[in-house]
Structure formats: structure tokens, C-alpha cells
PDB file of N, CA and C in Angstrom:
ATOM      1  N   UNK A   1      -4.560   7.178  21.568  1.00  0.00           N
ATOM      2  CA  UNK A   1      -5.694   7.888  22.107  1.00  0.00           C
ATOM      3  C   UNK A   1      -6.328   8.676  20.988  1.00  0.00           C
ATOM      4  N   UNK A   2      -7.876   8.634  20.934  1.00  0.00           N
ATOM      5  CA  UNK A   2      -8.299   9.525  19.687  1.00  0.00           C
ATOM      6  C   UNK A   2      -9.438   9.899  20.248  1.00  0.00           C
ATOM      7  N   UNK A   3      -9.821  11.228  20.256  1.00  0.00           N
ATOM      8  CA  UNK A   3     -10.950  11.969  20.891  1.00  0.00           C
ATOM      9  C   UNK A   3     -11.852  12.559  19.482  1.00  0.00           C
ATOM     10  N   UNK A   4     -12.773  12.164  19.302  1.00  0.00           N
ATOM     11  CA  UNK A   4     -13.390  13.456  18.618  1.00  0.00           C
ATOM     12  C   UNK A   4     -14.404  14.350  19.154  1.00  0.00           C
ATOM     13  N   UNK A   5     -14.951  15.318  17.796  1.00  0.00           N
ATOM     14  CA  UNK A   5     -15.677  16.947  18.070  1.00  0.00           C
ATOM     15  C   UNK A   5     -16.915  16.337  18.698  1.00  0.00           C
ATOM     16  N   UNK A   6     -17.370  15.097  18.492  1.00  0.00           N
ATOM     17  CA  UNK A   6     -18.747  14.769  19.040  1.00  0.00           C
ATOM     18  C   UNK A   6     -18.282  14.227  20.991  1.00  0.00           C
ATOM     19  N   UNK A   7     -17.633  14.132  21.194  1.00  0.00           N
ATOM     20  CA  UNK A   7     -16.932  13.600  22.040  1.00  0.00           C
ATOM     21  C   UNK A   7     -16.452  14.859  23.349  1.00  0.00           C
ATOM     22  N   UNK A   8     -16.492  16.229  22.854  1.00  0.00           N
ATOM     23  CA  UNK A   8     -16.264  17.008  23.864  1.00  0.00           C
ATOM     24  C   UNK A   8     -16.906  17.414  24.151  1.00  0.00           C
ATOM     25  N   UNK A   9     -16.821  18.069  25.300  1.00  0.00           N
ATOM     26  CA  UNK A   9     -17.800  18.484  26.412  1.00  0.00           C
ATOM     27  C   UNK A   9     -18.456  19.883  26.148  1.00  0.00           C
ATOM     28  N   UNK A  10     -19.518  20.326  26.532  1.00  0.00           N
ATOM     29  CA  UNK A  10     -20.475  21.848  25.793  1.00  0.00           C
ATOM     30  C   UNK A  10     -19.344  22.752  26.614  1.00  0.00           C
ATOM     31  N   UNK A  11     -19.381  24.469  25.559  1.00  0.00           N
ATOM     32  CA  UNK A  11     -18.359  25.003  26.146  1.00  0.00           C
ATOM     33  C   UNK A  11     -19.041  25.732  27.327  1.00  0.00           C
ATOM     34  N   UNK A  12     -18.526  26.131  28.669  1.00  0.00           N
ATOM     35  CA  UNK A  12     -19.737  26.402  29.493  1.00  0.00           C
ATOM     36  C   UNK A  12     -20.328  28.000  29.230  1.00  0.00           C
ATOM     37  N   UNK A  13     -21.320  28.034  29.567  1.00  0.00           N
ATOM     38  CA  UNK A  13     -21.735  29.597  29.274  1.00  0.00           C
ATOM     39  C   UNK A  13     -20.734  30.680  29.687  1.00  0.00           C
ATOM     40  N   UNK A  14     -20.764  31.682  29.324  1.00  0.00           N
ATOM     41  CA  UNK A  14     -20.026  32.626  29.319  1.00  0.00           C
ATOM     42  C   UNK A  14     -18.340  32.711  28.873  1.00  0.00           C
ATOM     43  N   UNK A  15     -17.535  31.460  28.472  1.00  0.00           N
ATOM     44  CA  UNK A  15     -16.696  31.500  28.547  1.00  0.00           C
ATOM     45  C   UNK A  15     -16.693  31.324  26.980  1.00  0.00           C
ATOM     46  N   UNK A  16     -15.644  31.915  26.263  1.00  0.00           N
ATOM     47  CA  UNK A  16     -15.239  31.720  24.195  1.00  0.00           C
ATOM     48  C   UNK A  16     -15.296  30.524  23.789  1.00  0.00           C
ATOM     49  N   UNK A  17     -15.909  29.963  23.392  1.00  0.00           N
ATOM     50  CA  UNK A  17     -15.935  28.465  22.397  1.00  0.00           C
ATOM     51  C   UNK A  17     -14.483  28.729  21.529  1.00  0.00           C
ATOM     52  N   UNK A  18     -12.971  27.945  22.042  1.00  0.00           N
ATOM     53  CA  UNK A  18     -12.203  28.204  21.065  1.00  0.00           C
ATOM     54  C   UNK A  18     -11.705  26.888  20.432  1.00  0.00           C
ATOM     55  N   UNK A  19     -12.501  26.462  19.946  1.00  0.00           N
ATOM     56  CA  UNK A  19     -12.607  25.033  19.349  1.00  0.00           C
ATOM     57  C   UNK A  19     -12.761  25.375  18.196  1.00  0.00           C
ATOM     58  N   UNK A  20     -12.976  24.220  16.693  1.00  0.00           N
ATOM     59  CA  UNK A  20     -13.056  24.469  15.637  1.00  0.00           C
ATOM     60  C   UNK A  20     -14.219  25.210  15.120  1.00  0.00           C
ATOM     61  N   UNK A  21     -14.348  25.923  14.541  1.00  0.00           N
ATOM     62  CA  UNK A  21     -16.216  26.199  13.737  1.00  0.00           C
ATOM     63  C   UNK A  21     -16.885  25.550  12.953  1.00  0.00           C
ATOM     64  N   UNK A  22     -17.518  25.217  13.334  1.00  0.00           N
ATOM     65  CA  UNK A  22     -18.472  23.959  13.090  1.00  0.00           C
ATOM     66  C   UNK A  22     -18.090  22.969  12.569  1.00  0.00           C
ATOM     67  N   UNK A  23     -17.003  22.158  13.196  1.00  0.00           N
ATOM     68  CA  UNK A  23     -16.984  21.056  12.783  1.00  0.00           C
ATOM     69  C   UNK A  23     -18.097  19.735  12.952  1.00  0.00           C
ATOM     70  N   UNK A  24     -17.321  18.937  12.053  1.00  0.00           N
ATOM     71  CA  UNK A  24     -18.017  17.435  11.511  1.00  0.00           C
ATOM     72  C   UNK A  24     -17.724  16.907  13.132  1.00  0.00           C
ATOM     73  N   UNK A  25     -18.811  16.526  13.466  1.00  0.00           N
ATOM     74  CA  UNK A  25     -18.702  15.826  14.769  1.00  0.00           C
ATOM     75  C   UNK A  25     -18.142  14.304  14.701  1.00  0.00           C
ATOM     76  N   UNK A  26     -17.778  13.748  13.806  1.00  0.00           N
ATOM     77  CA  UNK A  26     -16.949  12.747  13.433  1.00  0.00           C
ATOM     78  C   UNK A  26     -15.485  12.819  12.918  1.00  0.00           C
ATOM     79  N   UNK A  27     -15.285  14.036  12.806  1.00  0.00           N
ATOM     80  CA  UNK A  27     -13.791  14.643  12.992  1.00  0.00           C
ATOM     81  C   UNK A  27     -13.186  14.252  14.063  1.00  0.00           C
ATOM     82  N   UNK A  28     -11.609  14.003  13.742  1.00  0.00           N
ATOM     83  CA  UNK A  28     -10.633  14.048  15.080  1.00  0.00           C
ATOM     84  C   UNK A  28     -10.541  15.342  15.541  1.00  0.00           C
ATOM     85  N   UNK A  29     -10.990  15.764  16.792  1.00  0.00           N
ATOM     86  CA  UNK A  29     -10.499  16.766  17.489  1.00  0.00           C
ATOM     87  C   UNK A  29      -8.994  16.325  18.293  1.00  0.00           C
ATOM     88  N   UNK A  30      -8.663  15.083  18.901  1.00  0.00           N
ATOM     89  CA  UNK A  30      -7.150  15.272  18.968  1.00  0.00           C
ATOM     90  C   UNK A  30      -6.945  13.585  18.747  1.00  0.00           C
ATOM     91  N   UNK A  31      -5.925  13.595  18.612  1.00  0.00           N
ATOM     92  CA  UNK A  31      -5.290  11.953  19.058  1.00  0.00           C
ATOM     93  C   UNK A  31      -3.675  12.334  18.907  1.00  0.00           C
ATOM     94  N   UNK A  32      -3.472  10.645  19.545  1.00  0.00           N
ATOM     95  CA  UNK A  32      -1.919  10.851  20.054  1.00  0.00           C
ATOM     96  C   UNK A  32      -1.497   9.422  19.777  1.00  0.00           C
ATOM     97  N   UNK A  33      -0.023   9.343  19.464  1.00  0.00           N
ATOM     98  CA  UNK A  33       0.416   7.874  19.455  1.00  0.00           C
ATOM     99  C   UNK A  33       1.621   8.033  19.560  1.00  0.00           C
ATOM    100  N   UNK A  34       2.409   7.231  19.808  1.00  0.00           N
ATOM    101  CA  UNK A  34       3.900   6.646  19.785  1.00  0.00           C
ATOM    102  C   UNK A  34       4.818   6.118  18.893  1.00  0.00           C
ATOM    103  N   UNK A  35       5.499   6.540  18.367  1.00  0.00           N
ATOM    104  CA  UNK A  35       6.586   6.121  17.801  1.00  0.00           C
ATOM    105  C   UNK A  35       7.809   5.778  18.593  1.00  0.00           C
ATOM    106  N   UNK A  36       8.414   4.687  19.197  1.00  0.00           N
ATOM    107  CA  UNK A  36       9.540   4.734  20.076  1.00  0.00           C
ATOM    108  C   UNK A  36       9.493   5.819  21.134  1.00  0.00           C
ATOM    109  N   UNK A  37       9.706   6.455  21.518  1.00  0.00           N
ATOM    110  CA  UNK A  37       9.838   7.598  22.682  1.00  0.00           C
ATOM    111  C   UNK A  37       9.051   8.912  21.594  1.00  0.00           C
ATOM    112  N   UNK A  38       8.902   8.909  20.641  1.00  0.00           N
ATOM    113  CA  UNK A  38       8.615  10.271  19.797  1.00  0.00           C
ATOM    114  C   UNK A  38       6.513  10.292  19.858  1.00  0.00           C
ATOM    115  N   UNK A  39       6.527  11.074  20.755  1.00  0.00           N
ATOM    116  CA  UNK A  39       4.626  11.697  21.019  1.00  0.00           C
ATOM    117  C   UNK A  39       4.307  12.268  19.628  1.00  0.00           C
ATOM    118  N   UNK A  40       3.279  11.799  18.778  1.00  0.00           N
ATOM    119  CA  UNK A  40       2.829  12.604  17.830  1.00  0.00           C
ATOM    120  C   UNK A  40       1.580  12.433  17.787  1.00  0.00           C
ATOM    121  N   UNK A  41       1.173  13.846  17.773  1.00  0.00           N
ATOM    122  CA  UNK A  41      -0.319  14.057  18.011  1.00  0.00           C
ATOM    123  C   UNK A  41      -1.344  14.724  16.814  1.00  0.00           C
ATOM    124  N   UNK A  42      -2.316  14.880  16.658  1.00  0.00           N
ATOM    125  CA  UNK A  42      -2.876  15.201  14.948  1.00  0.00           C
ATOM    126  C   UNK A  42      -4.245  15.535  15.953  1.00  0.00           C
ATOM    127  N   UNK A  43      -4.509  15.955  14.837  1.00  0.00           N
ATOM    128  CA  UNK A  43      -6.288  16.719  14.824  1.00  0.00           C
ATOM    129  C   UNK A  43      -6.972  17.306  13.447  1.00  0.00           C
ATOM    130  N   UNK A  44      -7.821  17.132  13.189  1.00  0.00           N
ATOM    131  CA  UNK A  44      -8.430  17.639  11.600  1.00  0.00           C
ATOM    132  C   UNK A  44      -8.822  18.893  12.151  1.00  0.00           C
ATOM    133  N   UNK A  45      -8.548  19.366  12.877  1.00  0.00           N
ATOM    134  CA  UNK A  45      -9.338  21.002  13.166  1.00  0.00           C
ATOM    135  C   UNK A  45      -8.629  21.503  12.351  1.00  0.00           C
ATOM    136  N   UNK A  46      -9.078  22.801  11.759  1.00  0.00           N
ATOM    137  CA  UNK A  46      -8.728  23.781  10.233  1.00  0.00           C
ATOM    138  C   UNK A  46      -8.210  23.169   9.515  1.00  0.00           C
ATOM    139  N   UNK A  47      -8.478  22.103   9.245  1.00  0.00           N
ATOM    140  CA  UNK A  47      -7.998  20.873   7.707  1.00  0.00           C
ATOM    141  C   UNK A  47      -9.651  21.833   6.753  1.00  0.00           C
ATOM    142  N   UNK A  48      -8.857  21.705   5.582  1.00  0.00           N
ATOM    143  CA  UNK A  48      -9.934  22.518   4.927  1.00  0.00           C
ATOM    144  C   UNK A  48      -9.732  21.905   3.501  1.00  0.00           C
ATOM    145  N   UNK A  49     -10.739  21.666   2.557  1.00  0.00           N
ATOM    146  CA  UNK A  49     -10.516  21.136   1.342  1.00  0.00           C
ATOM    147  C   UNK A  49     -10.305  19.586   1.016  1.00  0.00           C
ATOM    148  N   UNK A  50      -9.922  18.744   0.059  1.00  0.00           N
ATOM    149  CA  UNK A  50      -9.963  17.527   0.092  1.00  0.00           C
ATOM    150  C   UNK A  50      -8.424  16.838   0.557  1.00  0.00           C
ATOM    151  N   UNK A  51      -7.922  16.454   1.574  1.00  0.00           N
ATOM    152  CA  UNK A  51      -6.671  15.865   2.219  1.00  0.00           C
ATOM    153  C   UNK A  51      -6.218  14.946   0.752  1.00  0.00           C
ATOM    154  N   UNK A  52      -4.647  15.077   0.436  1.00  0.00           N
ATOM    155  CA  UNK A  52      -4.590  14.596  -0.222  1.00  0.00           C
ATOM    156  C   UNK A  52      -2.920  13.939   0.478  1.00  0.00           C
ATOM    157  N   UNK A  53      -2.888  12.608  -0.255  1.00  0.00           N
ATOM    158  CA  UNK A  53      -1.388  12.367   0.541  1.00  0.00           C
ATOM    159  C   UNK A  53      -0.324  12.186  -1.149  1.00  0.00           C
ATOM    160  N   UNK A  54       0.074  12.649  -1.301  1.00  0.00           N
ATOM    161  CA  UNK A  54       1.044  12.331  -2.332  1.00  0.00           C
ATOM    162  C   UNK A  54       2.825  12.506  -2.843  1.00  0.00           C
ATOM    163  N   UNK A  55       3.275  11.432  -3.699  1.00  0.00           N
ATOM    164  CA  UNK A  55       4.548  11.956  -3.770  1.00  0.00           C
ATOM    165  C   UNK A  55       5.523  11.143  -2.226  1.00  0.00           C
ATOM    166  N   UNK A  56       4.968  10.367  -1.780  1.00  0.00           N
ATOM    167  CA  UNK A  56       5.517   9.401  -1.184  1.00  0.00           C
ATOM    168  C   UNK A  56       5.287   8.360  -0.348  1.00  0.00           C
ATOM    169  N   UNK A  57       5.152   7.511   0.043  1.00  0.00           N
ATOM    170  CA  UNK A  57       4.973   5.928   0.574  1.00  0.00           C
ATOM    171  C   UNK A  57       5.233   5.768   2.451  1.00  0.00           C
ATOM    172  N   UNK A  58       4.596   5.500   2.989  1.00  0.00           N
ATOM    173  CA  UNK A  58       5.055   4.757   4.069  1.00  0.00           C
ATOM    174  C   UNK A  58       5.342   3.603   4.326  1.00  0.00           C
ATOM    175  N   UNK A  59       6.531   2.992   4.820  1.00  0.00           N
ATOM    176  CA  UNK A  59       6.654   1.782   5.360  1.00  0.00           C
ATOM    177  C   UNK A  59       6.033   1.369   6.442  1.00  0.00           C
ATOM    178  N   UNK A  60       5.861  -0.242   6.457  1.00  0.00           N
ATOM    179  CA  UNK A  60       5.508  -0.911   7.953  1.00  0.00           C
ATOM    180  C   UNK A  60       6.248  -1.680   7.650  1.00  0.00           C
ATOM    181  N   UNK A  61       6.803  -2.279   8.735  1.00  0.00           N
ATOM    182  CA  UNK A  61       7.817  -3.280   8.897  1.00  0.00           C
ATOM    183  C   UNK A  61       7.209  -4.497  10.170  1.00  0.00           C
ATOM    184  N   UNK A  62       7.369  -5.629   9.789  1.00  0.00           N
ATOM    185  CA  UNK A  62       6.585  -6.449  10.500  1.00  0.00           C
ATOM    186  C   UNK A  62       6.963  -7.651  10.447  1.00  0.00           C
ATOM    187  N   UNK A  63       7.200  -8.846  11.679  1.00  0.00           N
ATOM    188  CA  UNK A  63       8.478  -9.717  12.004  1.00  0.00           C
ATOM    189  C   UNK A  63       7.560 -11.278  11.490  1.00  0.00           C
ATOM    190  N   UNK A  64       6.683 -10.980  10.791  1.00  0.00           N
ATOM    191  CA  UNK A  64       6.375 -12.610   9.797  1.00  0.00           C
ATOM    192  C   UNK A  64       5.144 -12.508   9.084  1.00  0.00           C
ATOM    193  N   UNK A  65       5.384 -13.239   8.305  1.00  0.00           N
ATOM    194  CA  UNK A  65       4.574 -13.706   7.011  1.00  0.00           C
ATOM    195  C   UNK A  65       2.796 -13.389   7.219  1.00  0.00           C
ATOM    196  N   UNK A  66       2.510 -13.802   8.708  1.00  0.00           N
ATOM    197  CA  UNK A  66       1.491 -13.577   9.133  1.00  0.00           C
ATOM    198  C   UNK A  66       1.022 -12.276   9.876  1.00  0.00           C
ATOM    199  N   UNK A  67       1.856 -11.659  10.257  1.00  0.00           N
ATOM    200  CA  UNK A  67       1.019 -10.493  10.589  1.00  0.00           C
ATOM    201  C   UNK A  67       1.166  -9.387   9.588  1.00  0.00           C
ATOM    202  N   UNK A  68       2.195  -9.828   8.251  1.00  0.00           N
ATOM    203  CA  UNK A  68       2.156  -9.161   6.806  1.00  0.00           C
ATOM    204  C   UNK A  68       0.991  -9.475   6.058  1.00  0.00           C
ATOM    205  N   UNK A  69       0.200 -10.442   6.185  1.00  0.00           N
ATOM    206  CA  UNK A  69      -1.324 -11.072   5.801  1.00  0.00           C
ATOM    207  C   UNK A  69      -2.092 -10.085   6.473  1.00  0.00           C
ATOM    208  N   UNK A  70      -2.120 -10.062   8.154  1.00  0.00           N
ATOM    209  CA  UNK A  70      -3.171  -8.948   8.390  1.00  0.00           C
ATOM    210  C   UNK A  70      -3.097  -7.939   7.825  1.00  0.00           C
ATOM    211  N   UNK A  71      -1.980  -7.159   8.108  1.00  0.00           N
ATOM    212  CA  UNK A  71      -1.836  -5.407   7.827  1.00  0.00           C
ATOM    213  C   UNK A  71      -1.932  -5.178   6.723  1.00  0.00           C
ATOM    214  N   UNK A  72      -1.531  -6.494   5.143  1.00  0.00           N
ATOM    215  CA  UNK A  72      -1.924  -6.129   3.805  1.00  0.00           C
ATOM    216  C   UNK A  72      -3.698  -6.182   3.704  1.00  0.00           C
ATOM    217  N   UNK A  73      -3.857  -7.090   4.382  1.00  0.00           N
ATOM    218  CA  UNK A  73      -5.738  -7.366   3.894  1.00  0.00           C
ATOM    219  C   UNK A  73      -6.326  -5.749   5.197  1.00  0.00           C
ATOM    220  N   UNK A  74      -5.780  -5.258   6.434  1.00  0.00           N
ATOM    221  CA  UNK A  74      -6.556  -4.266   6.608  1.00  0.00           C
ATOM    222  C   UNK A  74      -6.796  -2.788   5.743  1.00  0.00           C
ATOM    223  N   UNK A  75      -5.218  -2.676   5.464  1.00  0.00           N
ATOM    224  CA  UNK A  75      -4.733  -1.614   4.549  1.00  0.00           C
ATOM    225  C   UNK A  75      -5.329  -1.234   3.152  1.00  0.00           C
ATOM    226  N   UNK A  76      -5.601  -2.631   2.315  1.00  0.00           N
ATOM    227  CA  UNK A  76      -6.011  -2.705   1.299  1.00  0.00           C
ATOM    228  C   UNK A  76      -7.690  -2.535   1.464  1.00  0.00           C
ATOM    229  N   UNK A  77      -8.223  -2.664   2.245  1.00  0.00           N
ATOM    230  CA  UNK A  77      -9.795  -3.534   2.798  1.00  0.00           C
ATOM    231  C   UNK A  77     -10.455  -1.549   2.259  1.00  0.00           C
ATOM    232  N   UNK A  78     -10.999  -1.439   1.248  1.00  0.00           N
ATOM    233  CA  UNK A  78     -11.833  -0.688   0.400  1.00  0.00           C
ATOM    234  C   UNK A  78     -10.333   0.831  -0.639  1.00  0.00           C
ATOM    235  N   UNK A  79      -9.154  -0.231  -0.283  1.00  0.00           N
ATOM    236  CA  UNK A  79      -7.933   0.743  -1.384  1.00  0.00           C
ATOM    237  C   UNK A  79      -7.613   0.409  -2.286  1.00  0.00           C
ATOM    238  N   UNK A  80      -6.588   0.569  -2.434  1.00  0.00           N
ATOM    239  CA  UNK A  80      -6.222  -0.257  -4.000  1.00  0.00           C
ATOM    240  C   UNK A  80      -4.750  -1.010  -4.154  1.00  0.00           C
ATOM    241  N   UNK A  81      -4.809  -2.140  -4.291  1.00  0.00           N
ATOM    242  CA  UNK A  81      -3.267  -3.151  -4.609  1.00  0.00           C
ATOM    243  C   UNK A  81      -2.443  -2.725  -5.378  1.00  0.00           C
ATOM    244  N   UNK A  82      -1.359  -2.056  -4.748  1.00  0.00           N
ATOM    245  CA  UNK A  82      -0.377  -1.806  -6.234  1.00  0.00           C
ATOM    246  C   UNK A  82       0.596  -3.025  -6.298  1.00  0.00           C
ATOM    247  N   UNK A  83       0.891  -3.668  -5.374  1.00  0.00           N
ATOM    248  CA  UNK A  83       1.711  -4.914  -6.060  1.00  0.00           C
ATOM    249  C   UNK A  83       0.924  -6.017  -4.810  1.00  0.00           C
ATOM    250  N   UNK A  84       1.246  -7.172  -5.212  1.00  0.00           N
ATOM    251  CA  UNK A  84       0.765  -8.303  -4.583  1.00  0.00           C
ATOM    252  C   UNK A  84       1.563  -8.651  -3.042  1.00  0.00           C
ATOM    253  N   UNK A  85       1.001  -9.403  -1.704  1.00  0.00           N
ATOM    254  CA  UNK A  85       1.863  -9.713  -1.156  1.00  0.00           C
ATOM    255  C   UNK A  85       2.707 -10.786  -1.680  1.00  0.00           C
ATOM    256  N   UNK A  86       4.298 -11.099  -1.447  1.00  0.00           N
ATOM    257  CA  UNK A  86       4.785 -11.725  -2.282  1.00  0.00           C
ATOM    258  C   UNK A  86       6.095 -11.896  -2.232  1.00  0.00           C
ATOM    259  N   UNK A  87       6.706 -13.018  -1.852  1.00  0.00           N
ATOM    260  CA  UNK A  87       8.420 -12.888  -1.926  1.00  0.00           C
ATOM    261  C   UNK A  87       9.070 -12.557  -2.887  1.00  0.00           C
ATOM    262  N   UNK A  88      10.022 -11.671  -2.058  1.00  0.00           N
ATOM    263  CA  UNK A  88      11.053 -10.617  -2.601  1.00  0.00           C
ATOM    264  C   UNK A  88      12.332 -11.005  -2.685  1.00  0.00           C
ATOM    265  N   UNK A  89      13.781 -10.896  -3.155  1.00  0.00           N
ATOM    266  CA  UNK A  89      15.049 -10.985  -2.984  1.00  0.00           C
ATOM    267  C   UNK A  89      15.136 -10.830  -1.645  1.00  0.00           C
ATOM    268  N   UNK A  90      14.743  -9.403  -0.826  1.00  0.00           N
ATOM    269  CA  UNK A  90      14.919  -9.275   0.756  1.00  0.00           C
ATOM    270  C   UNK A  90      13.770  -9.672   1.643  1.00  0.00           C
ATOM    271  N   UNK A  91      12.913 -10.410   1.208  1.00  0.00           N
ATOM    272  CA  UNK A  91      11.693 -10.074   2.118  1.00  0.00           C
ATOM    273  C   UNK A  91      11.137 -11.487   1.645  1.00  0.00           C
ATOM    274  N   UNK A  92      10.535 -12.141   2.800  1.00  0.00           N
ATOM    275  CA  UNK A  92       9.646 -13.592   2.702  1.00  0.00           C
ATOM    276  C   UNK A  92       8.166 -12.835   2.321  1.00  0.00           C
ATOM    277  N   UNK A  93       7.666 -11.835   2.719  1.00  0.00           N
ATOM    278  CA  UNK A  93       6.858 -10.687   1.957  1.00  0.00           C
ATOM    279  C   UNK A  93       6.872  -9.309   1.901  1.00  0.00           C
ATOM    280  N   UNK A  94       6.351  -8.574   1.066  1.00  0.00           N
ATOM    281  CA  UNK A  94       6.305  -7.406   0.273  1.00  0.00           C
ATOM    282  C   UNK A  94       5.064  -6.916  -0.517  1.00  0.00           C
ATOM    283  N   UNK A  95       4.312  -5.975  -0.206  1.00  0.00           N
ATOM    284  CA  UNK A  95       3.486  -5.546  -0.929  1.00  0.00           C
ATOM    285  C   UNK A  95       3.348  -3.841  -1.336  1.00  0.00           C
ATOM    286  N   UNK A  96       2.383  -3.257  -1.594  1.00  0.00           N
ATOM    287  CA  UNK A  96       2.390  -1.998  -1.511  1.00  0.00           C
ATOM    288  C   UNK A  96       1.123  -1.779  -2.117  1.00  0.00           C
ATOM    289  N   UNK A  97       0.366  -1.133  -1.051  1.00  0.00           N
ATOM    290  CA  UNK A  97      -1.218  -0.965  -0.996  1.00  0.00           C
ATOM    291  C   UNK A  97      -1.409   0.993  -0.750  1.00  0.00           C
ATOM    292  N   UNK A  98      -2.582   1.127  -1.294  1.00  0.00           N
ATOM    293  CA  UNK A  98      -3.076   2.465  -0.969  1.00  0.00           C
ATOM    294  C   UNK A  98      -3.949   2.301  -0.645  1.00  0.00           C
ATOM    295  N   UNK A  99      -4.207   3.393   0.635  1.00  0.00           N
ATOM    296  CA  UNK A  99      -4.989   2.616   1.397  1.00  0.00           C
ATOM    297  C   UNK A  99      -6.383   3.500   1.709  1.00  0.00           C
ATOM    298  N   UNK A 100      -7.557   3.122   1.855  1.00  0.00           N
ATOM    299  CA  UNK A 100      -8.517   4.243   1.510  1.00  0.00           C
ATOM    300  C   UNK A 100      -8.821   5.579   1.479  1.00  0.00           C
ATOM    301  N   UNK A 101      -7.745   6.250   2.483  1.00  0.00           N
ATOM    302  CA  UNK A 101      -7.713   7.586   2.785  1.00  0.00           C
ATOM    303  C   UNK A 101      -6.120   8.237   1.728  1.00  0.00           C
ATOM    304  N   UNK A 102      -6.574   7.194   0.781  1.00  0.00           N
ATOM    305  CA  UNK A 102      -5.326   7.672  -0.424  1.00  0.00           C
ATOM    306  C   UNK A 102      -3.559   7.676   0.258  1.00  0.00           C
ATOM    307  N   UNK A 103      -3.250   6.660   1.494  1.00  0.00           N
ATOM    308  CA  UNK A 103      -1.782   6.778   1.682  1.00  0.00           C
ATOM    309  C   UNK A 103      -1.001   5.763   0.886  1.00  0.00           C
ATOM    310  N   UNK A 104      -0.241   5.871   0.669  1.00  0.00           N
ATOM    311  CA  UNK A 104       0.448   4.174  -0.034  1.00  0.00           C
ATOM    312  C   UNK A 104       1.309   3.800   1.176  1.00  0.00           C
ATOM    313  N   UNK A 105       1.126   2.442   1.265  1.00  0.00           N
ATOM    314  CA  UNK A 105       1.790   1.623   2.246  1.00  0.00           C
ATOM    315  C   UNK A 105       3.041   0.954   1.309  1.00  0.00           C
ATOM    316  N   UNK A 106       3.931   0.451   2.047  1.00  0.00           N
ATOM    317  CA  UNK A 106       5.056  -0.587   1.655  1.00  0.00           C
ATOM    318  C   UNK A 106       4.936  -1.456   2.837  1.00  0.00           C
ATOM    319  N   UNK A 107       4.194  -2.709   2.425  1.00  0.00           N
ATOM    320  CA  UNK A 107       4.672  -3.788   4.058  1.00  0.00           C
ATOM    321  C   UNK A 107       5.652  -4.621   3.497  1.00  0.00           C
ATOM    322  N   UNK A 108       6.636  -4.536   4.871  1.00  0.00           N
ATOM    323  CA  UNK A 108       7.789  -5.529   4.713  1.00  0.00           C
ATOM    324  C   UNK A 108       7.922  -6.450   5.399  1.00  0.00           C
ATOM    325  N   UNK A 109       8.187  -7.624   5.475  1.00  0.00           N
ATOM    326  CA  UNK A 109       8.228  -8.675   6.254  1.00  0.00           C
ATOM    327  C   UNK A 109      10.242  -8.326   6.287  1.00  0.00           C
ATOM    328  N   UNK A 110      10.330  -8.260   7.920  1.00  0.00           N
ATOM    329  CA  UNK A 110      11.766  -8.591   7.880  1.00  0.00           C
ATOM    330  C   UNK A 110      11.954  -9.731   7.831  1.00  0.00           C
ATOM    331  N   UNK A 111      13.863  -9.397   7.518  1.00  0.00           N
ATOM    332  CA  UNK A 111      14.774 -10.639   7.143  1.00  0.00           C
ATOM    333  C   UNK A 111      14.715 -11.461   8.026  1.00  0.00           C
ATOM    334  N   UNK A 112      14.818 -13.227   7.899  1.00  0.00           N
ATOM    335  CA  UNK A 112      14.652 -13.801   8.990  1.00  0.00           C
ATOM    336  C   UNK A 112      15.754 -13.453  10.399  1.00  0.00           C
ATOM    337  N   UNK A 113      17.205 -12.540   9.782  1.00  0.00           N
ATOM    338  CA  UNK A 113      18.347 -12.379  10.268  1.00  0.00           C
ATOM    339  C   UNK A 113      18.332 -11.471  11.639  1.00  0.00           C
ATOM    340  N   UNK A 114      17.138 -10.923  11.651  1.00  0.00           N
ATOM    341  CA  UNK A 114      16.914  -9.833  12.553  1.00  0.00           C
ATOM    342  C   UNK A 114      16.475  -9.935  14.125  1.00  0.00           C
TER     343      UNK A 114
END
């Protein structure tokens, strides 16, 4: 679920606007997603300055060759390739992309064993 600042409703008269100050109406005001049973929710409200992600990598893990083709070509699609997709000792593929909003990815194709 992802809501943004252009997206909510006027605050009604008389009552405190306690929302962000003046935000970018293309800002996330909330979203939510799933990890297994774990709710995690984000919002750019009082994000201030240039977001920077550094000093470590996220994995995706993903059960064939082909949906390691999508998620490398979306991930990469205006970032930058740090290694190629590409068989590995553990992996039928492997890459590691940064991805426009500066995160680095690791996609893994699991073992066929799994």
C-alpha cells in the first residue's frame, strides 16, 4: 500500500494540520508492506537533506533464472551494474546492481536444491 501528500484529504477547517510542512506532493506520506508476518511501514515525512543508502547491500532471492532477468533489468533500469548477471559456484545467477535511488542490490537465483 503507498499513499502520498498529494493523495490526502484537505485538513478540515478549524482543526491543526498535523501533517508534514510543506511537503512535495509526490512524497510518500505512508506505505506499508510485508515481509513474512513482519508489517513495515515508511513515509518521507521529516526526511530532510539528500537520502543516502550506504555501507551495505540488500539481497533478493528469487527461484529461477528468469525472474533473476526481470528484477536485474528493473533494478538496474536508470542505476548502475556492479557485476553482470551470471553463473556463480552457488547460483545459476548472480548479480549486484545499484539501483537509482543509490541502494545496491545482490540478486540470487537459488540453488536448484531448494
Amino acid at each position: 500500500m503507498i499513499s502520498r501528500f498529494k493523495d490526502a484529504p484537505p485538513t478540515p477547517a478549524g482543526q491543526e494540520d498535523r501533517g508534514c510542512a510543506t511537503p512535495n506532493p509526490e512524497l510518500v506520506m505512508h506505505a506499508s508492506f510485508r515481509i513474512g508476518s513482519t508489517l513495515l511501514m515508511a513515509s518521507d515525512c521529516h526526511g530532510t537533506g539528500s537520502p543516502t543508502f550506504a555501507g551495505m547491500s540488500l539481497s533478493i532471492a528469487v527461484f529461477s533464472l528468469e525472474e533473476a532477468r526481470e528484477v536485474y533489468t528493473a533494478l538496474s533500469d536508470q542505476g548502475t551494474i556492479l557485476m553482470e548477471l551470471g553463473p556463480t559456484f552457488w547460483s545459476q545467477g548472480f548479480a549486484v546492481v545499484t539501483d537509482r535511488f543509490g541502494v545496491t542490490w545482490m540478486i540470487n537465483t537459488l540453488p536448484y536444491t531448494v
